[in-house]
Protein backbone atom coordinates (compact mmCIF):
# COMPACT_ATOMS: atom_id res chain seq x y z
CA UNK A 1 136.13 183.54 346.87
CA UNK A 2 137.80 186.41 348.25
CA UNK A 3 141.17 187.33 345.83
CA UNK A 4 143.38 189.84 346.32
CA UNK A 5 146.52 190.14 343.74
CA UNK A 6 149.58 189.25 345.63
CA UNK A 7 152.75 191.57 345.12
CA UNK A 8 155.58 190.24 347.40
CA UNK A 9 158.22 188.66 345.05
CA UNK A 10 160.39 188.27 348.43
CA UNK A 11 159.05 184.63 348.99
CA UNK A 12 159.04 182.15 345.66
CA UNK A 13 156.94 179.99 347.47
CA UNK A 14 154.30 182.42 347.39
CA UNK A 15 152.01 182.03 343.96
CA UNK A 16 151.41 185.70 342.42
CA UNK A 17 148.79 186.32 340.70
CA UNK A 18 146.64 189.56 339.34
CA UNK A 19 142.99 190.07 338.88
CA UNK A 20 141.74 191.92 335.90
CA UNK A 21 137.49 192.53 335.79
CA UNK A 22 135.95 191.07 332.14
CA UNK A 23 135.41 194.45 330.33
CA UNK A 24 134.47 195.83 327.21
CA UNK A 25 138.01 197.30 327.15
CA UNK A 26 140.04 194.71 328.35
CA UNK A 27 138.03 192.61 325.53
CA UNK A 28 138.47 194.80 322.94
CA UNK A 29 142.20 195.12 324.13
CA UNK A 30 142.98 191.77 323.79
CA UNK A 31 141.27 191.53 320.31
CA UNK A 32 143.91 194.30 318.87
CA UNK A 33 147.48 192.49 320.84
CA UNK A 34 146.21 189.08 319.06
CA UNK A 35 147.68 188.69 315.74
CA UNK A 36 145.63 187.90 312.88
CA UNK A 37 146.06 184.05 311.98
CA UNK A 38 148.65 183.73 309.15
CA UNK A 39 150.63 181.40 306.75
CA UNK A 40 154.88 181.55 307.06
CA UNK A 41 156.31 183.13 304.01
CA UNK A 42 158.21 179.66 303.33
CA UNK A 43 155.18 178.20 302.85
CA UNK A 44 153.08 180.63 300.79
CA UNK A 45 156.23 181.20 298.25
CA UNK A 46 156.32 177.39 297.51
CA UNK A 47 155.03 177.11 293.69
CA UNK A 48 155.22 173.69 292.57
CA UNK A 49 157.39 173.23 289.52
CA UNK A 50 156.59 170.60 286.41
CA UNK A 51 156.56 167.20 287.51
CA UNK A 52 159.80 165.27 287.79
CA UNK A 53 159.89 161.59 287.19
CA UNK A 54 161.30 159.68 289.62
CA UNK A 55 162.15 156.07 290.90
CA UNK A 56 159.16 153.87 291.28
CA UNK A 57 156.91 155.65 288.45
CA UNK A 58 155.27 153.54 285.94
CA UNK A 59 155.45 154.93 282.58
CA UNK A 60 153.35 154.27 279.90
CA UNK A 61 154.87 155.02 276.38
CA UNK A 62 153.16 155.37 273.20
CA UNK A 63 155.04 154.72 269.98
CA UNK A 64 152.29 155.30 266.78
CA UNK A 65 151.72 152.71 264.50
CA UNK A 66 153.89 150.31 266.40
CA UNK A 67 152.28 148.10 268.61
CA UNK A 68 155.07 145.96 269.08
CA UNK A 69 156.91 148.83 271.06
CA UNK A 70 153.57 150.41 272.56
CA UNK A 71 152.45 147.46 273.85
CA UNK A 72 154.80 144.60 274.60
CA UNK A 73 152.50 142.42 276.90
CA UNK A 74 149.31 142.59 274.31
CA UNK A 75 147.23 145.08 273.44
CA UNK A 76 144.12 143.42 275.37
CA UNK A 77 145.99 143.90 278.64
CA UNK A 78 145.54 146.76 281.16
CA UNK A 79 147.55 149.79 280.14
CA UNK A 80 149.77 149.05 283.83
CA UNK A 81 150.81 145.62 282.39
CA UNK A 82 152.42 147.38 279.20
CA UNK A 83 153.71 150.25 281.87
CA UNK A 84 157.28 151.13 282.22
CA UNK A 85 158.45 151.09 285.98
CA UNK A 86 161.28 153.33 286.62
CA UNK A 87 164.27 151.60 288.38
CA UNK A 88 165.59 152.52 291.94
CA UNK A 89 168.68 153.60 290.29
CA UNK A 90 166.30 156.36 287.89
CA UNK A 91 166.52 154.39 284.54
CA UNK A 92 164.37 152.07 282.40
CA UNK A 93 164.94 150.18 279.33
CA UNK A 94 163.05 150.82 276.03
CA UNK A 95 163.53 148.60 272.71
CA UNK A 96 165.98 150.63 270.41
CA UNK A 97 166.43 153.38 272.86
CA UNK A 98 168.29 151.23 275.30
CA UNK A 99 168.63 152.75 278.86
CA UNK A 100 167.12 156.08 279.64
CA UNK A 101 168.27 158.16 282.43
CA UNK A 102 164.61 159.47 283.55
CA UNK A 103 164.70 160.50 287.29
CA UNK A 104 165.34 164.25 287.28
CA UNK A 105 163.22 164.56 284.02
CA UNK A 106 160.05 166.11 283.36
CA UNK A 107 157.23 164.34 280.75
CA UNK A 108 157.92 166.07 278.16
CA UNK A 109 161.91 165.83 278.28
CA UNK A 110 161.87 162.28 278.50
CA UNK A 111 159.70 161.95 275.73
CA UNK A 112 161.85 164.17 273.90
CA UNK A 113 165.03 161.94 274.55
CA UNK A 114 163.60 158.83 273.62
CA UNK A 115 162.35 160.27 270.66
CA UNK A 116 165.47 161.03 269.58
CA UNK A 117 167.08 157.83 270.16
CA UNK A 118 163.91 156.26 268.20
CA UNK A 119 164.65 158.29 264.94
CA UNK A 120 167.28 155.83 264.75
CA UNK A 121 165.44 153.02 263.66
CA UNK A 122 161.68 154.10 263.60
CA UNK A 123 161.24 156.54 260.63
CA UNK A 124 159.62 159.99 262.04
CA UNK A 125 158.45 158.27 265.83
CA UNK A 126 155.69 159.72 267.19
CA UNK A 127 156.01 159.01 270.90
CA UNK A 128 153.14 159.83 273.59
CA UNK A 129 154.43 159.11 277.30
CA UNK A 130 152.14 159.11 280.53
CA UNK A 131 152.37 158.47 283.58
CA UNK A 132 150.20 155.72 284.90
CA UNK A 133 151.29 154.92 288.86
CA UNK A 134 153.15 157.08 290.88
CA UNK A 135 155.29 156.00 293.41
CA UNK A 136 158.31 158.32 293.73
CA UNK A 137 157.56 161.61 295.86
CA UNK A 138 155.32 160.65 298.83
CA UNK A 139 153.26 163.49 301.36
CA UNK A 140 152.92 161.39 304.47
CA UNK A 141 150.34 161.46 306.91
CA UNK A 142 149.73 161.20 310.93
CA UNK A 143 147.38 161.87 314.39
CA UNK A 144 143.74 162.22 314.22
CA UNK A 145 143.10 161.60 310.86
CA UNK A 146 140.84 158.53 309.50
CA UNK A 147 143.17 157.03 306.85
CA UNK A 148 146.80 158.18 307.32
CA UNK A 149 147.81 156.25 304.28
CA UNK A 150 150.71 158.25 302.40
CA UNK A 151 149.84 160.63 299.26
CA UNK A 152 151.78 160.69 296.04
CA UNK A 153 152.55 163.96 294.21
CA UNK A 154 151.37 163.92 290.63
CA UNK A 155 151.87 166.35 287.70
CA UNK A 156 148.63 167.92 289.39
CA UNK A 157 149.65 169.95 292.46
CA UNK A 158 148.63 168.61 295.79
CA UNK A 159 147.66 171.32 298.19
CA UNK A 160 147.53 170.87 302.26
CA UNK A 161 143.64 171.21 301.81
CA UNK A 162 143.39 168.78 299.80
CA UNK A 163 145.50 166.53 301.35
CA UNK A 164 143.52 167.24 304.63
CA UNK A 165 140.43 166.41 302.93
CA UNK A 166 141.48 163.14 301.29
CA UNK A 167 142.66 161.94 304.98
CA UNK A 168 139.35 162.64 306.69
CA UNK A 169 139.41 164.33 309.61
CA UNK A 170 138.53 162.54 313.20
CA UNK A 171 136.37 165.25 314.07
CA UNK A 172 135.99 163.27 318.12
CA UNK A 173 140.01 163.79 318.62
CA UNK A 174 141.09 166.47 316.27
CA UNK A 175 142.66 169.57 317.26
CA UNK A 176 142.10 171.84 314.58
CA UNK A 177 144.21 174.66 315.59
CA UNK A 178 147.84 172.93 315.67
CA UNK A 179 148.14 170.84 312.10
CA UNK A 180 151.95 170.69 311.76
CA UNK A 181 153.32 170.49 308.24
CA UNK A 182 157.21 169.12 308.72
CA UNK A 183 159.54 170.18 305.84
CA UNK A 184 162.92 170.34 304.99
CA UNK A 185 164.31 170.28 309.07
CA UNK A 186 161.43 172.91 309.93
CA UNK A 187 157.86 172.52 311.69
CA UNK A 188 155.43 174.83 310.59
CA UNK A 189 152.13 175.03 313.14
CA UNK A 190 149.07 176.19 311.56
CA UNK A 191 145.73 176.92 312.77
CA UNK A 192 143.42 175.52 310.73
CA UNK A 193 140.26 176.43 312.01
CA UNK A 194 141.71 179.89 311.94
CA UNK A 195 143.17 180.27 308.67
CA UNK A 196 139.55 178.75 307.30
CA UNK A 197 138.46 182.24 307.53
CA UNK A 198 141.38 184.25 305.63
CA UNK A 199 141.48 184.66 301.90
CA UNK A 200 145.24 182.89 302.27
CA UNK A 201 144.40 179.43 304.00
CA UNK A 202 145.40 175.96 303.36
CA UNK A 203 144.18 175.57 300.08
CA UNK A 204 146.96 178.01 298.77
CA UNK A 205 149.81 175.72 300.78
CA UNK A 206 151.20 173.49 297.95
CA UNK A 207 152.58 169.80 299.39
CA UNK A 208 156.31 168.50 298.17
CA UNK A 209 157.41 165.26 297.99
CA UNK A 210 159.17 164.50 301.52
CA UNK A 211 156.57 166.04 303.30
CA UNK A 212 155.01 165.20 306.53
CA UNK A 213 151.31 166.65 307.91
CA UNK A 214 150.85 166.00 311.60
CA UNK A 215 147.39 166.97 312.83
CA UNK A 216 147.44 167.02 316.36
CA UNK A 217 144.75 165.10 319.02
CA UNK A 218 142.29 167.22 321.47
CA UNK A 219 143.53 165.30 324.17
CA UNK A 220 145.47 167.88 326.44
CA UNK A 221 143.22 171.11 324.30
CA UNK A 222 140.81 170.57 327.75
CA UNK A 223 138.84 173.52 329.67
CA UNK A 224 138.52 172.75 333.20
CA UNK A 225 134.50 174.18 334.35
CA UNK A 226 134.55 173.43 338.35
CA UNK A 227 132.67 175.24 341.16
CA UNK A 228 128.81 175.86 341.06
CA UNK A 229 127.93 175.14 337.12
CA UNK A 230 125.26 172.25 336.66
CA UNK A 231 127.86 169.47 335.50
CA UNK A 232 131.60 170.10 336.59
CA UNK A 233 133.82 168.80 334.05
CA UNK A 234 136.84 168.94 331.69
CA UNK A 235 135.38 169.99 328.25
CA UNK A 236 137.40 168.95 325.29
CA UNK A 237 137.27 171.26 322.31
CA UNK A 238 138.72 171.06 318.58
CA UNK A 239 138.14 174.62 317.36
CA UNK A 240 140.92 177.12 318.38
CA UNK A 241 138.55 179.07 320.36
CA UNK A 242 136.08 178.32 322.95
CA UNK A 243 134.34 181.15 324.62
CA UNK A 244 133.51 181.75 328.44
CA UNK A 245 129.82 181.47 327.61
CA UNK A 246 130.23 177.92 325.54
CA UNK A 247 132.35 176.64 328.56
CA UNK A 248 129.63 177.61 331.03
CA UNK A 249 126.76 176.51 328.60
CA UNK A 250 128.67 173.18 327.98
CA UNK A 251 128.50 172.59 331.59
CA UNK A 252 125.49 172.59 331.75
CA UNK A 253 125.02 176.78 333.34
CA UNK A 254 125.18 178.22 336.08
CA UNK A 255 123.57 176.63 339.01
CA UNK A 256 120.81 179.07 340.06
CA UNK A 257 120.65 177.94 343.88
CA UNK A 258 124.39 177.87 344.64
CA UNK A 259 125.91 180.49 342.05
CA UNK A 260 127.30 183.81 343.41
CA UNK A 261 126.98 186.10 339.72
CA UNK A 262 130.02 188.09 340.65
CA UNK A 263 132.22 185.13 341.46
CA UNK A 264 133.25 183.99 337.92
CA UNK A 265 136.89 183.65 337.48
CA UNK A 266 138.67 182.32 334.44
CA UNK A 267 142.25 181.50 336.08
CA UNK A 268 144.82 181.20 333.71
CA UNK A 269 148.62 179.62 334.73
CA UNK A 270 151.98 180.87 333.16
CA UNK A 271 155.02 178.88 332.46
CA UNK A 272 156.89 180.41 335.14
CA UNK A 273 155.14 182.11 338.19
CA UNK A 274 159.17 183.17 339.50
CA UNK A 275 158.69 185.34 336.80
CA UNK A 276 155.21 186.93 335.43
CA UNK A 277 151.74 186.59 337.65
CA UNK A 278 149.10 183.70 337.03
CA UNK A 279 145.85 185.74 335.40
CA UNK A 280 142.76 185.42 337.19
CA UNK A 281 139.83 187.32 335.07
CA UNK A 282 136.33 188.39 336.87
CA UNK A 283 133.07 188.15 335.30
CA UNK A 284 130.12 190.12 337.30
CA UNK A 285 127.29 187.30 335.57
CA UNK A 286 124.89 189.97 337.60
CA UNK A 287 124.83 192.37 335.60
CA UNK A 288 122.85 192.31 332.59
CA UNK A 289 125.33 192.38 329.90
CA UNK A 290 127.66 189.94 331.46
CA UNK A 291 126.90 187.32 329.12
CA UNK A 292 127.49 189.33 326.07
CA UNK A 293 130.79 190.08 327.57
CA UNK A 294 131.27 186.15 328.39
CA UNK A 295 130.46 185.53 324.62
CA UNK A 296 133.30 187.07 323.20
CA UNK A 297 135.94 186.54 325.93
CA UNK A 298 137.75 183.61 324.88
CA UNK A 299 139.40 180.72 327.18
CA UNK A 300 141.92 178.70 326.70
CA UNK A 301 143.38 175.32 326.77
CA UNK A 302 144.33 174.77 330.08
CA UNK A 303 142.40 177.76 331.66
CA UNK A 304 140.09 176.82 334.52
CA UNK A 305 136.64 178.17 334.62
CA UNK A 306 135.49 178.67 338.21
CA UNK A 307 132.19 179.58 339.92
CA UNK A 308 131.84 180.98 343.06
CA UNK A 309 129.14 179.79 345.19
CA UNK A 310 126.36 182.12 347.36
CA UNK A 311 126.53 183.55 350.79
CA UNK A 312 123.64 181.13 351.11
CA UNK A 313 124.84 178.44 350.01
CA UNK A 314 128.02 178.73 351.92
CA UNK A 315 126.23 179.32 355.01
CA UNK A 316 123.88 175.60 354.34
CA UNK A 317 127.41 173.85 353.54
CA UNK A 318 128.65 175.26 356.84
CA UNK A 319 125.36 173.90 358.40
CA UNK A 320 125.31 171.02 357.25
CA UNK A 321 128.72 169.95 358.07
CA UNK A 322 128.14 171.66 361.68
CA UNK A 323 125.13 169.21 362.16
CA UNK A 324 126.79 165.68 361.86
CA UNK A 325 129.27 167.24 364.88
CA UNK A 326 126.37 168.41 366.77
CA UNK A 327 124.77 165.35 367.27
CA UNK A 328 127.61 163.87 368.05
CA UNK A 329 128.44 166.34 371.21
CA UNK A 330 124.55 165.50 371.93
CA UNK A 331 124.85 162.07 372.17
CA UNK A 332 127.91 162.33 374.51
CA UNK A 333 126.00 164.63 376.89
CA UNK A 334 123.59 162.63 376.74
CA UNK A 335 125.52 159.38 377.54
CA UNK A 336 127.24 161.05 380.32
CA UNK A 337 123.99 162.33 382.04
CA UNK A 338 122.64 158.63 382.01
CA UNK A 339 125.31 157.38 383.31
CA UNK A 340 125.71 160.08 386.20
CA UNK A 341 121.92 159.14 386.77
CA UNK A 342 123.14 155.64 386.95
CA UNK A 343 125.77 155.62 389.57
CA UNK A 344 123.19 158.16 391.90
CA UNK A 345 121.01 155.29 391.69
């Protein structure tokens, strides 16, 4: 594969494209222009406040020494038949205390309002309130995950980690380097595998009621290997990286008959070729510290990994396609000499 970086912009019909060799330096470039994986400010500044009670919570209220409040239903029944379920409207009804605005509220000023309206008629109340089933501010869930059942914020803060790990990952069709966390009109893509190495990572993003976490599948995160590796193929990966040796090595290696070591090429497309040149990267797998090199170059999705084949092996492929034709011509001439043998006869 002969390339030669093509610089007339005259013709759009012409691809452009520029070759750049697999150095130390062009790694070590690349390493310092790619920014170190990070969380958006919007989402690292969210602090979860005290919970607020909202519609569809089931309250369970404690009055002291009066059963009859505490536990309508019978104090040998579960604690969620004696539970108060807030109505869609944010209220519930208590004995003596009558209707209680308690959407908006936290635990402790609910408690404090109905203990109020209790002094009434209940000499010094002593009021406990809990909540037992929450149902009001939902985190919900989609792609590869196992169970994408929705999550309900509690008066314990619910982190993205966390949130991640109750869902179970599908570690076949994940792709854990775009997990999108939609909020409040905006879509937040995060890296995941990435930020797992960074003191600030998912487990210091705090969930909000309204929230949805998207975690996207590997389908289209594909490298293509093609050319003279063992096993040809599209290679699906999760991570965010996947490095030119681990492509080469997942496809089975290089095939030592038929592979030219200077013709590996890592061809990378751009949106627009009108505008900016295709990449095509070299790797000289001849010399000895190729590999090394190959280890910490990284490919992409969508990159194409191709291997060149030998002089050799170029020269059998042209023999073997010139031999089918050859016997062909032979036959004819042979044909036609019987048959001018023929007609002398």
């Amino acid at each position: 594969m002969n390339l030669r970086a093509s610089a007339d912009n005259s013709n759009p019909d012409v691809a452009h494209f520029k070759v750049i060799p697999i150095t130390p330096r062009q790694i070590a470039a690349d390493q310092a222009a790619t920014p170190a994986p990070s969380i958006p400010p919007a989402l690292i500044s969210y602090l979860p406040e005290p919970y607020r009670i909202g519609p569809g919570d089931s309250l369970y209220i404690t009055v002291w020494d009066h059963p009859e409040l505490t536990s309508p239903a019978g104090a040998q029944q579960q604690a969620l038949a004696n539970g108060r379920l807030v109505r869609p409207d944010g209220t519930l009804f208590y004995p003596y205390a009558g209707l209680l605005q308690a959407a908006g509220k936290t635990v402790e000023e609910l408690r404090s309002e109905l203990t109020r309206r209790l002094a009434k008629y209940v000499p010094s109340p002593q009021v406990d309130l809990t909540i037992i089933s929450y149902g009001s501010q939902k985190v919900t869930l989609g792609g590869a995950f196992v169970s994408a059942a929705p999550q309900f914020i509690t008066v314990t803060p619910l982190t993205l980690a966390q949130a991640i790990g109750t869902a179970n990952v599908n570690t076949t069709q994940a792709d854990l380097s775009n997990v999108v966390l939609s909020r409040d009109g905006h879509d937040y893509h995060l890296d995941m595998d990435a930020l797992s190495g960074v003191p600030k990572g998912m487990q210091d993003i705090y969930l909000k009621g309204g929230d949805h976490v998207f975690l996207s599948y590997n389908d289209n995160h594909e490298v293509y290997v093609v050319g003279e590796v063992v096993q040809p193929q599209a290679l699906r990966f999760k991570t965010s990286t996947l490095t030119l040796t681990q492509a080469i090595g997942r496809a089975g290696g290089l095939n030592q008959n038929t592979a030219k070591g200077k013709a590996v090429y890592v061809i990378r497309g751009v949106k627009n070729l009108q505008q900016e040149p295709s990449e095509i990267y070299q790797l000289d797998a001849s010399s000895p510290d190729a590999f090394a090199m190959a280890s910490q170059f990284p490919v992409r999705a969508g990159d194409v990994v191709f291997v060149g084949a030998a002089g050799v092996a170029r020269w059998n492929r042209f023999v073997s396609q010139l031999l089918p034709f050859s016997t062909l011509l032979n036959n004819t001439s042979n044909a036609r000499l019987t048959n001018e043998q023929t007609n002398q006869l």
